[in-house]
Protein backbone atom coordinates (compact mmCIF):
# COMPACT_ATOMS: atom_id res chain seq x y z
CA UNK A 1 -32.90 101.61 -163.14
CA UNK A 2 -35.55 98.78 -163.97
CA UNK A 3 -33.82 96.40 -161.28
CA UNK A 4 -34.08 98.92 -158.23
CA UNK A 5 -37.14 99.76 -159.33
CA UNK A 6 -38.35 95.99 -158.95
CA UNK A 7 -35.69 95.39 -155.96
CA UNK A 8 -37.91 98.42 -154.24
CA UNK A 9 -40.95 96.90 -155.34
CA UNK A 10 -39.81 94.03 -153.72
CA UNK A 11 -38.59 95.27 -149.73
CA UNK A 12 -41.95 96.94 -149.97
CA UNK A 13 -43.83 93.67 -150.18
CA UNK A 14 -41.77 92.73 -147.28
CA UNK A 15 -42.44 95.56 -145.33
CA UNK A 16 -46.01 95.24 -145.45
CA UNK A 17 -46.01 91.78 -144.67
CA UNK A 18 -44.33 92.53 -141.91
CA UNK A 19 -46.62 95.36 -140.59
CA UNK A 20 -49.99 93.54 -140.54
CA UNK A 21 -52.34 95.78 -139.72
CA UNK A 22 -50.33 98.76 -140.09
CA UNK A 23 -50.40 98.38 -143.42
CA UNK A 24 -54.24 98.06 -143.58
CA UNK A 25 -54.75 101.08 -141.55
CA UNK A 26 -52.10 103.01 -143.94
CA UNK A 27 -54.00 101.39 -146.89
CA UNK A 28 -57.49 102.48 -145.82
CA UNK A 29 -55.66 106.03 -145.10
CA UNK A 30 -54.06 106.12 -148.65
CA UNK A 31 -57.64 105.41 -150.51
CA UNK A 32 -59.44 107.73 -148.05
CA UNK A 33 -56.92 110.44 -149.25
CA UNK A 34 -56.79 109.19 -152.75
CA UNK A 35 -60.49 109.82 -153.52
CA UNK A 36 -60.98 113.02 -151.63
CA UNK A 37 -57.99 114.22 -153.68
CA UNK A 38 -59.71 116.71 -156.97
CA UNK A 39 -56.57 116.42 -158.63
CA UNK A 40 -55.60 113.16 -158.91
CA UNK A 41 -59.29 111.54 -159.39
CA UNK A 42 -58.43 109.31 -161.99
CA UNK A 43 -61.14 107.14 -162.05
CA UNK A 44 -63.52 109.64 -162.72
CA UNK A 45 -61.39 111.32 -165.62
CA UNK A 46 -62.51 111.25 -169.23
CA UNK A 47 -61.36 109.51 -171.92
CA UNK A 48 -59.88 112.27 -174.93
CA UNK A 49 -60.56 111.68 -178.01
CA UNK A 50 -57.53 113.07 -180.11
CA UNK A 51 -54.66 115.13 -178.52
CA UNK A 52 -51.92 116.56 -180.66
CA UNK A 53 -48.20 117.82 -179.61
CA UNK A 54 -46.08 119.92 -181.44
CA UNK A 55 -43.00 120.26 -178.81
CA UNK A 56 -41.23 122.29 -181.51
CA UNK A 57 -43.95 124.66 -182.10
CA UNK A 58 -44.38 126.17 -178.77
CA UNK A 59 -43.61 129.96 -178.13
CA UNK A 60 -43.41 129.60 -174.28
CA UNK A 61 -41.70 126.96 -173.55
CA UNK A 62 -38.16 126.31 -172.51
CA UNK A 63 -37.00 123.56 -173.34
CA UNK A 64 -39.33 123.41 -177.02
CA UNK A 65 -38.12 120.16 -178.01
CA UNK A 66 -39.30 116.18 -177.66
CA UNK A 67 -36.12 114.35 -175.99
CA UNK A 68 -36.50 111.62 -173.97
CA UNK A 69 -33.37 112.01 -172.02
CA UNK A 70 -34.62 113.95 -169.58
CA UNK A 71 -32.09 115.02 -166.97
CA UNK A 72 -29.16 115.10 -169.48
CA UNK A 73 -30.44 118.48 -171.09
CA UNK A 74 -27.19 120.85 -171.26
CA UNK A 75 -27.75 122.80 -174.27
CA UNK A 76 -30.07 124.89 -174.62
CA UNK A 77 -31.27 127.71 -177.65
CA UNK A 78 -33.30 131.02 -176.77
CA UNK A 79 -33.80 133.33 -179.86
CA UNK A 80 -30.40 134.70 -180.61
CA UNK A 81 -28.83 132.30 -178.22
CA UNK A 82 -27.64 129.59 -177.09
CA UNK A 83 -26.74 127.60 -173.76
CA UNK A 84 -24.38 125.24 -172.59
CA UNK A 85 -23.57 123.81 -169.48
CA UNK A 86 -19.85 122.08 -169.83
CA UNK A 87 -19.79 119.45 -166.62
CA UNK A 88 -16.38 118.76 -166.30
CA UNK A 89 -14.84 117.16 -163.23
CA UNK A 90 -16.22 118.28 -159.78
CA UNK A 91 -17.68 121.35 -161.06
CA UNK A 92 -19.67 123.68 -164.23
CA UNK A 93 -19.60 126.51 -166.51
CA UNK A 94 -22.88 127.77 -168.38
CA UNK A 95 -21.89 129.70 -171.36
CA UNK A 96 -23.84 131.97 -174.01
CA UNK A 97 -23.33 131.83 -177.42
CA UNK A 98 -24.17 134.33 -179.74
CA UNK A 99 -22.57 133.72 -183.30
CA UNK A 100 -19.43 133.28 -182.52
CA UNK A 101 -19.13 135.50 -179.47
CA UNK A 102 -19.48 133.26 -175.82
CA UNK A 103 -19.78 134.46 -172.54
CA UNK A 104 -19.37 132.67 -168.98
CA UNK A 105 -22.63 133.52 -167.19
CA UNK A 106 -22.69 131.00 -164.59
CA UNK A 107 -19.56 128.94 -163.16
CA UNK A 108 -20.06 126.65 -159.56
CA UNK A 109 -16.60 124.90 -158.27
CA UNK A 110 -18.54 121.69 -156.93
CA UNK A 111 -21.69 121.93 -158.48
CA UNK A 112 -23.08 119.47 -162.07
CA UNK A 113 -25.71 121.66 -164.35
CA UNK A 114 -28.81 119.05 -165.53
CA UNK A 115 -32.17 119.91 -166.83
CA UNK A 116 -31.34 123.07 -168.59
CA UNK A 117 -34.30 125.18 -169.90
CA UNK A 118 -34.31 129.03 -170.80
CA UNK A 119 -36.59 131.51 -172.50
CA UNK A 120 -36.85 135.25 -173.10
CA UNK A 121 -33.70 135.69 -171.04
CA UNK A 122 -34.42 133.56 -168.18
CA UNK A 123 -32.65 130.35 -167.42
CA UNK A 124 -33.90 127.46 -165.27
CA UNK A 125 -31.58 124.45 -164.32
CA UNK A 126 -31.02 122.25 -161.05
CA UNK A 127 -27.41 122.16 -159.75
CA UNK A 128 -26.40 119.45 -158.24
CA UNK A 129 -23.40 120.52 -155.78
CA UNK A 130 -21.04 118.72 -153.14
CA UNK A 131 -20.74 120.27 -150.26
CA UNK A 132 -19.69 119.90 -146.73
CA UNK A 133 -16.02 119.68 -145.36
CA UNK A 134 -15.14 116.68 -147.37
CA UNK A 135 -17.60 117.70 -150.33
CA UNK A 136 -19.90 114.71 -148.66
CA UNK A 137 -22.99 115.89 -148.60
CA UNK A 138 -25.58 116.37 -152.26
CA UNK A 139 -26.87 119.45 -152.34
CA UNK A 140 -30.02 120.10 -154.80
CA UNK A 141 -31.02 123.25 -156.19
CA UNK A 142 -33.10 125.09 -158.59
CA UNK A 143 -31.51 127.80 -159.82
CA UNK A 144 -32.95 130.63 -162.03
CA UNK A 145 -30.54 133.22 -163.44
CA UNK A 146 -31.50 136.64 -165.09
CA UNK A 147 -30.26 137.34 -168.68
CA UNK A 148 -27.40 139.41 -167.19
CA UNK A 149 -26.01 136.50 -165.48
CA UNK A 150 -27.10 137.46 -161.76
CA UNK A 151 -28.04 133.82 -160.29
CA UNK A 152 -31.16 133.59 -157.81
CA UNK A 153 -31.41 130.49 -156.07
CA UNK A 154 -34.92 129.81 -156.49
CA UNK A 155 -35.83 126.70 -154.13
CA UNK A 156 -33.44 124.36 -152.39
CA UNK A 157 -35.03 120.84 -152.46
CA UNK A 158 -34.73 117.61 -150.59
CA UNK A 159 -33.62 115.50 -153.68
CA UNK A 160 -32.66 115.71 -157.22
CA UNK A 161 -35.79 116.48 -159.50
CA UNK A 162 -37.38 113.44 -161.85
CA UNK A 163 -38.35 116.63 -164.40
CA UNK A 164 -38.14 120.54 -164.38
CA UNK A 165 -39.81 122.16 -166.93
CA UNK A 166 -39.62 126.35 -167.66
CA UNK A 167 -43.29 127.24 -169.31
CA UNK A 168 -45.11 130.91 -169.68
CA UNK A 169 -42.59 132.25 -166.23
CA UNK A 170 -43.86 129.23 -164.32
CA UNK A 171 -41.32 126.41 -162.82
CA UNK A 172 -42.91 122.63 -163.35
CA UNK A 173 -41.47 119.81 -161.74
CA UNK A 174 -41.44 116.49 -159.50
CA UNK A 175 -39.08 114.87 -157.42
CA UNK A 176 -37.21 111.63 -158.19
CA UNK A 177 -37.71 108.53 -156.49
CA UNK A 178 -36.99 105.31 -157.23
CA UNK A 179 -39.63 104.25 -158.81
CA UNK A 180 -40.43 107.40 -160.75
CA UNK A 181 -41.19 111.04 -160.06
CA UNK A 182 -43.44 111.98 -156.99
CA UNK A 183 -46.29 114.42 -157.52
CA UNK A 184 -46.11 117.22 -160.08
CA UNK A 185 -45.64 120.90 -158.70
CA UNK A 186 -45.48 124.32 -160.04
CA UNK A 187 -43.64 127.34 -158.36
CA UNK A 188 -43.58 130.74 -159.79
CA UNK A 189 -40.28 132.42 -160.88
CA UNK A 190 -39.43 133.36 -157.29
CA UNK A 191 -39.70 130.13 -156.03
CA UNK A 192 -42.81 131.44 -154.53
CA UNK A 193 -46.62 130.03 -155.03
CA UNK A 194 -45.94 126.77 -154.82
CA UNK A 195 -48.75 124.49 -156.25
CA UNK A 196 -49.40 120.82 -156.02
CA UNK A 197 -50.92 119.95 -159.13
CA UNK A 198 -50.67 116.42 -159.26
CA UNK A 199 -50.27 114.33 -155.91
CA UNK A 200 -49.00 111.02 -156.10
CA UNK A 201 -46.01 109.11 -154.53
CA UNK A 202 -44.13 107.49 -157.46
CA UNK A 203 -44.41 106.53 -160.94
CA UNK A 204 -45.35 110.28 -162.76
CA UNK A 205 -42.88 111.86 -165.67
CA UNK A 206 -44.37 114.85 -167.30
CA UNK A 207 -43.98 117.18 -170.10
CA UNK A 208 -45.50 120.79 -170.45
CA UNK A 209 -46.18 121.52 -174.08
CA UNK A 210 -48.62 123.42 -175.97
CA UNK A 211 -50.86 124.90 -172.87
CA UNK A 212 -50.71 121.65 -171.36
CA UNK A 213 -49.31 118.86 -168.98
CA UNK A 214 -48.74 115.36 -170.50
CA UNK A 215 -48.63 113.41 -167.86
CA UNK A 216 -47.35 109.35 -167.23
CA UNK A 217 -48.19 107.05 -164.48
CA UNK A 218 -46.31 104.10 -164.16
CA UNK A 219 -48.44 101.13 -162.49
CA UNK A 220 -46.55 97.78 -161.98
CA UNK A 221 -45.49 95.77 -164.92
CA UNK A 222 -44.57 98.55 -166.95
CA UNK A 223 -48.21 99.23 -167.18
CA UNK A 224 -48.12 103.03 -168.09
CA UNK A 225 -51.08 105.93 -168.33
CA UNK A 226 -51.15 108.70 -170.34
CA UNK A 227 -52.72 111.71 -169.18
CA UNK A 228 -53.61 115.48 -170.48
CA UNK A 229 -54.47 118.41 -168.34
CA UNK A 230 -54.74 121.80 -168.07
CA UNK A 231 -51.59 123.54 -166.60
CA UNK A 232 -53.26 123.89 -163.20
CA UNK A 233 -53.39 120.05 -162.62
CA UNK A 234 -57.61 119.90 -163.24
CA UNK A 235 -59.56 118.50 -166.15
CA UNK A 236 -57.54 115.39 -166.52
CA UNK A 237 -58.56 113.29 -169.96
CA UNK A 238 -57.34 109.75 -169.79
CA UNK A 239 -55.48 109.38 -173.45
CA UNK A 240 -54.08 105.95 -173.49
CA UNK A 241 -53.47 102.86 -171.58
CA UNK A 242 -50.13 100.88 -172.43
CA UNK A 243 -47.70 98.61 -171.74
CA UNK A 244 -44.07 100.67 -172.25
CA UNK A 245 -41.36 102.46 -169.92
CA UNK A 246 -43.06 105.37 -168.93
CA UNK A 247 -39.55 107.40 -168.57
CA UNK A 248 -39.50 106.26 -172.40
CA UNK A 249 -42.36 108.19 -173.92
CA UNK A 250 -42.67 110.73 -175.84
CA UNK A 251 -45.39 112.58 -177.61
CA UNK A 252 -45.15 114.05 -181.30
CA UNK A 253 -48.92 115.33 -183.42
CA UNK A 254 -51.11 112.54 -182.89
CA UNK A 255 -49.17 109.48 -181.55
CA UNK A 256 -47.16 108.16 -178.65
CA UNK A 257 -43.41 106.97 -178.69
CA UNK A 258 -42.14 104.59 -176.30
CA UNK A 259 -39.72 101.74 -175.73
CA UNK A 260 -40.21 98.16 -174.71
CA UNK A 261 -38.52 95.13 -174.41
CA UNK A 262 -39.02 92.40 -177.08
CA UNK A 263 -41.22 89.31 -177.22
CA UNK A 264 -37.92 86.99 -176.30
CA UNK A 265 -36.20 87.10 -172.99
CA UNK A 266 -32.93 89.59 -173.03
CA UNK A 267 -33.89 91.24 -176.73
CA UNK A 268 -32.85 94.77 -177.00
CA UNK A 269 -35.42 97.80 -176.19
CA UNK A 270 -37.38 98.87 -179.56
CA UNK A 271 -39.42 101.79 -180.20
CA UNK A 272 -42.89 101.36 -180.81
CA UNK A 273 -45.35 104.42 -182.29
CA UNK A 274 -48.82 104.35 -181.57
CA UNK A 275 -50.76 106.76 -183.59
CA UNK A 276 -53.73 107.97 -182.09
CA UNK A 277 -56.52 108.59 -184.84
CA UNK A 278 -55.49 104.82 -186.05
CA UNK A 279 -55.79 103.29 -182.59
CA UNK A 280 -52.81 101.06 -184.07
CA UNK A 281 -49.76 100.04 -182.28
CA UNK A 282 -46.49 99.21 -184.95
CA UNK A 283 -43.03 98.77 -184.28
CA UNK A 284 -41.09 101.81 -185.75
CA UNK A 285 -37.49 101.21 -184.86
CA UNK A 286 -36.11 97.06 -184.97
CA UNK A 287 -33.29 98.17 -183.26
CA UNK A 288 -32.34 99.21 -179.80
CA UNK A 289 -32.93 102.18 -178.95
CA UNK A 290 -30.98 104.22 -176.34
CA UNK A 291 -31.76 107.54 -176.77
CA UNK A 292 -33.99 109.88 -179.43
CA UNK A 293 -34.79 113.23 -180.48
CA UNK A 294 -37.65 114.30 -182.88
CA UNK A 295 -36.46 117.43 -184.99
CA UNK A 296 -39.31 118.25 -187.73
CA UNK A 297 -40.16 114.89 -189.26
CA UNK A 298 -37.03 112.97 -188.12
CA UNK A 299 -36.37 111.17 -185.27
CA UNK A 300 -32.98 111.22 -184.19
CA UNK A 301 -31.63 108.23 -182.00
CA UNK A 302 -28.76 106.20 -180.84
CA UNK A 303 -28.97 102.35 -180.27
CA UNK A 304 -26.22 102.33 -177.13
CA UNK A 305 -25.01 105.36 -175.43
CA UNK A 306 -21.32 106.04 -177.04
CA UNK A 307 -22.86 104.75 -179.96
CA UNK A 308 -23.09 106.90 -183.51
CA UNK A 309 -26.23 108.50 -184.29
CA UNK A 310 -29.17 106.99 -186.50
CA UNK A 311 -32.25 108.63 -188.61
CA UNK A 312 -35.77 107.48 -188.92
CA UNK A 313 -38.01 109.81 -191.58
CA UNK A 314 -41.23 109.96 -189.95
CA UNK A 315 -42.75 110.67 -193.44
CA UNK A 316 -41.63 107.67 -195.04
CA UNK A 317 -39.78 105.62 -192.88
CA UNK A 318 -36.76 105.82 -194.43
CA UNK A 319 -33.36 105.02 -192.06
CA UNK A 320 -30.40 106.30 -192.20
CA UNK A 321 -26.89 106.44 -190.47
CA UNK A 322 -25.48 110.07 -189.80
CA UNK A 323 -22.44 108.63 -188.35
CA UNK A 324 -20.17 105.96 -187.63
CA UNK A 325 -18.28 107.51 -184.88
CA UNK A 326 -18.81 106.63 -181.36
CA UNK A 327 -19.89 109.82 -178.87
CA UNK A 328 -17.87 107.66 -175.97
CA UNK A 329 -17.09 110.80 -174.59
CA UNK A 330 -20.38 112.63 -173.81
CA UNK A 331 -22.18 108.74 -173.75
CA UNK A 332 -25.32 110.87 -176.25
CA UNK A 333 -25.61 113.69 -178.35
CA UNK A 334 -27.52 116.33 -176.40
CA UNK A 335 -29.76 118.10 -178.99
CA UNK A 336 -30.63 118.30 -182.80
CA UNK A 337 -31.32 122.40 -183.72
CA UNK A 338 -31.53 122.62 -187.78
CA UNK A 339 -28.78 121.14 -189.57
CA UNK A 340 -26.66 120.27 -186.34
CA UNK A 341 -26.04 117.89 -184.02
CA UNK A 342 -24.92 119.14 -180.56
CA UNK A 343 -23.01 116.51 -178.73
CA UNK A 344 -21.56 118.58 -175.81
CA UNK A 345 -19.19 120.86 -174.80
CA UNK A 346 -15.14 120.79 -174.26
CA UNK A 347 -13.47 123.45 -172.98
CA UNK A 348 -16.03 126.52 -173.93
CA UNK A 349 -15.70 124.92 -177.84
CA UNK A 350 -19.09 123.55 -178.98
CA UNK A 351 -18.80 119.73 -180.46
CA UNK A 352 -21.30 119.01 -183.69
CA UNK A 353 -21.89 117.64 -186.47
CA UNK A 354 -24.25 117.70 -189.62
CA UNK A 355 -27.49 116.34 -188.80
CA UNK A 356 -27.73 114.79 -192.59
CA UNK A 357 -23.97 113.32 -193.33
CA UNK A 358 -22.42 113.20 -189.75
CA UNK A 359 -19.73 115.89 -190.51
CA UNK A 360 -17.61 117.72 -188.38
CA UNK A 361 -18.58 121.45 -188.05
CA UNK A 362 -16.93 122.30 -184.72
């Protein structure tokens, strides 16, 4: 991802070079539209003095959790139940659970589930289908379904989406580019009201947690902003400035989680905290880090996809292994929910584990 992102970068340049005073004119253009833009005024944003984020906490969200594998969301809990998309092959089945009843809600022949959220009965996902005569052609979709099953197809977009968040009965998301997600937009349940909250080409990844959006813009050089508004897109508060991989960070209470590469040429991708009230950057995690999850006071991680699954105690600092065992399979688990490990979905049969010794439940 890092190497189109700087190949792009790169037949950019030349592009502009090329263009002369094209790209003067378009540059001129860009600032004009830049400044007399309210909502993406950065410069004349304030700097917040303490934020806090408690993912886990939040009563109307969808997806209540900190995970920074963002598109790879396929399970999914909602009071009494829970979700889970099974990709398998060409096409998808969403299933409930409840105990150990399960129901097929939603099945597409050609279609891949990602970005699964759902509350108080409604789900929110984007499907991702083939179609054409030869299955050729991507289509992209946001799809809402009602608690009995019945799908609505909500808005049919011209890409795959860089985030898609389900908050209070409003749709958030932005659409994937290359070089990160491209503005931020809200849409109500309909697909109707469509918003622009945030305009800006490339380089944003959101969350929406705890009344508001937590917003990253990635400059060049991994150079990363951290930004917190209200859910309209106004009142933006500058809350840090760092050097990180913005589709890395994640927010838990006071501080900021993110990965970066090491001092040396080729070392592996650690995790860095930064908590807020210290104004103090440490490294957390000497290890690579792939993926992680934050459940309570744990953070839950894996240092290579197929990899087993590690612990970090927040509280103390404490690390453990939860298992051995590769995930080859599924590449990551999917989701930590109380003393379980989700790591996917075979054949309607949920796959986990224990979240303390790595055993078997399924």
């Amino acid at each position: 991802m890092r190497f189109l992102k700087f190949f792009g970068l790169f037949v950019i340049c030349l592009f502009f070079v090329s263009c002369g005073l094209h790209q003067d004119s378009t540059t001129e253009k860009q600032r004009h539209f830049d400044s007399s833009s309210k909502q993406n005024s950065l410069e004349k944003s304030k700097w917040k003095s303490s934020f806090w984020v408690e993912a886990d906490k939040d009563t109307k969200s969808g997806y209540p959790y900190m995970n920074n594998d963002r598109s790879g969301r396929t399970i999914c809990k909602d009071g009494n139940y829970l979700y889970a998309a099974e990709n398998n092959g060409s096409g998808s089945t969403l299933y409930r659970y409840k105990g150990k009843d399960k129901e097929i809600i939603y099945k597409s022949k050609f279609g891949q589930i990602y970005f699964l959220n759902a509350k108080n009965g409604c789900i929110v996902f984007e499907l991702i289908e083939k179609k054409g005569r030869n299955r050729e052609i991507d289509n992209y979709t946001i799809i809402r379904l009602n608690c009995n099953g019945a799908s609505v197809d909500v808005k049919q977009i011209d890409g795959i989406v860089n985030d898609l968040w389900l908050y209070d009965n409003r749709i958030y998301y932005s659409l994937f580019t290359k070089m990160g997600g491209k503005n931020i937009e809200s849409m109500d349940l309909n697909g109707e009201d469509v918003k622009v909250l945030v305009k800006k080409e490339n380089g944003v990844y959101f969350y929406v947690s705890n009344e508001k959006i937590y917003a990253v813009y990635e400059n060049e050089d991994n150079e990363c902003e951290l930004y917190q508004m209200d859910l309209d897109g106004s009142n933006q508060q500058l809350i840090l400035k760092f050097a990180a991989y913005a589709d890395s960070v994640c927010l838990h209470k006071d501080a900021v989680y993110f990965r970066k590469p090491g001092d040396e040429v080729g070392e592996e991708e650690y995790l860095y905290q930064f908590c807020y009230g210290e104004k103090k950057e440490k490294l957390l995690i000497d290890d690579a880090v792939a993926k992680c999850f934050f459940s309570g006071e744990s953070i839950y991680f894996q240092s290579n996809y197929g990899d087993g699954v590690k612990k970090i105690n927040l509280s103390n600092g404490n690390k453990s292994i939860i298992s051995n065992k590769g995930i080859a399979k599924w590449g990551c688990f999917d989701i930590v929910l109380g003393r379980k490990i989700f790591l996917g979905c075979e054949n309607g049969k949920l796959i986990y584990v224990d979240s303390n010794t790595g055993k078997d439940l399924s």
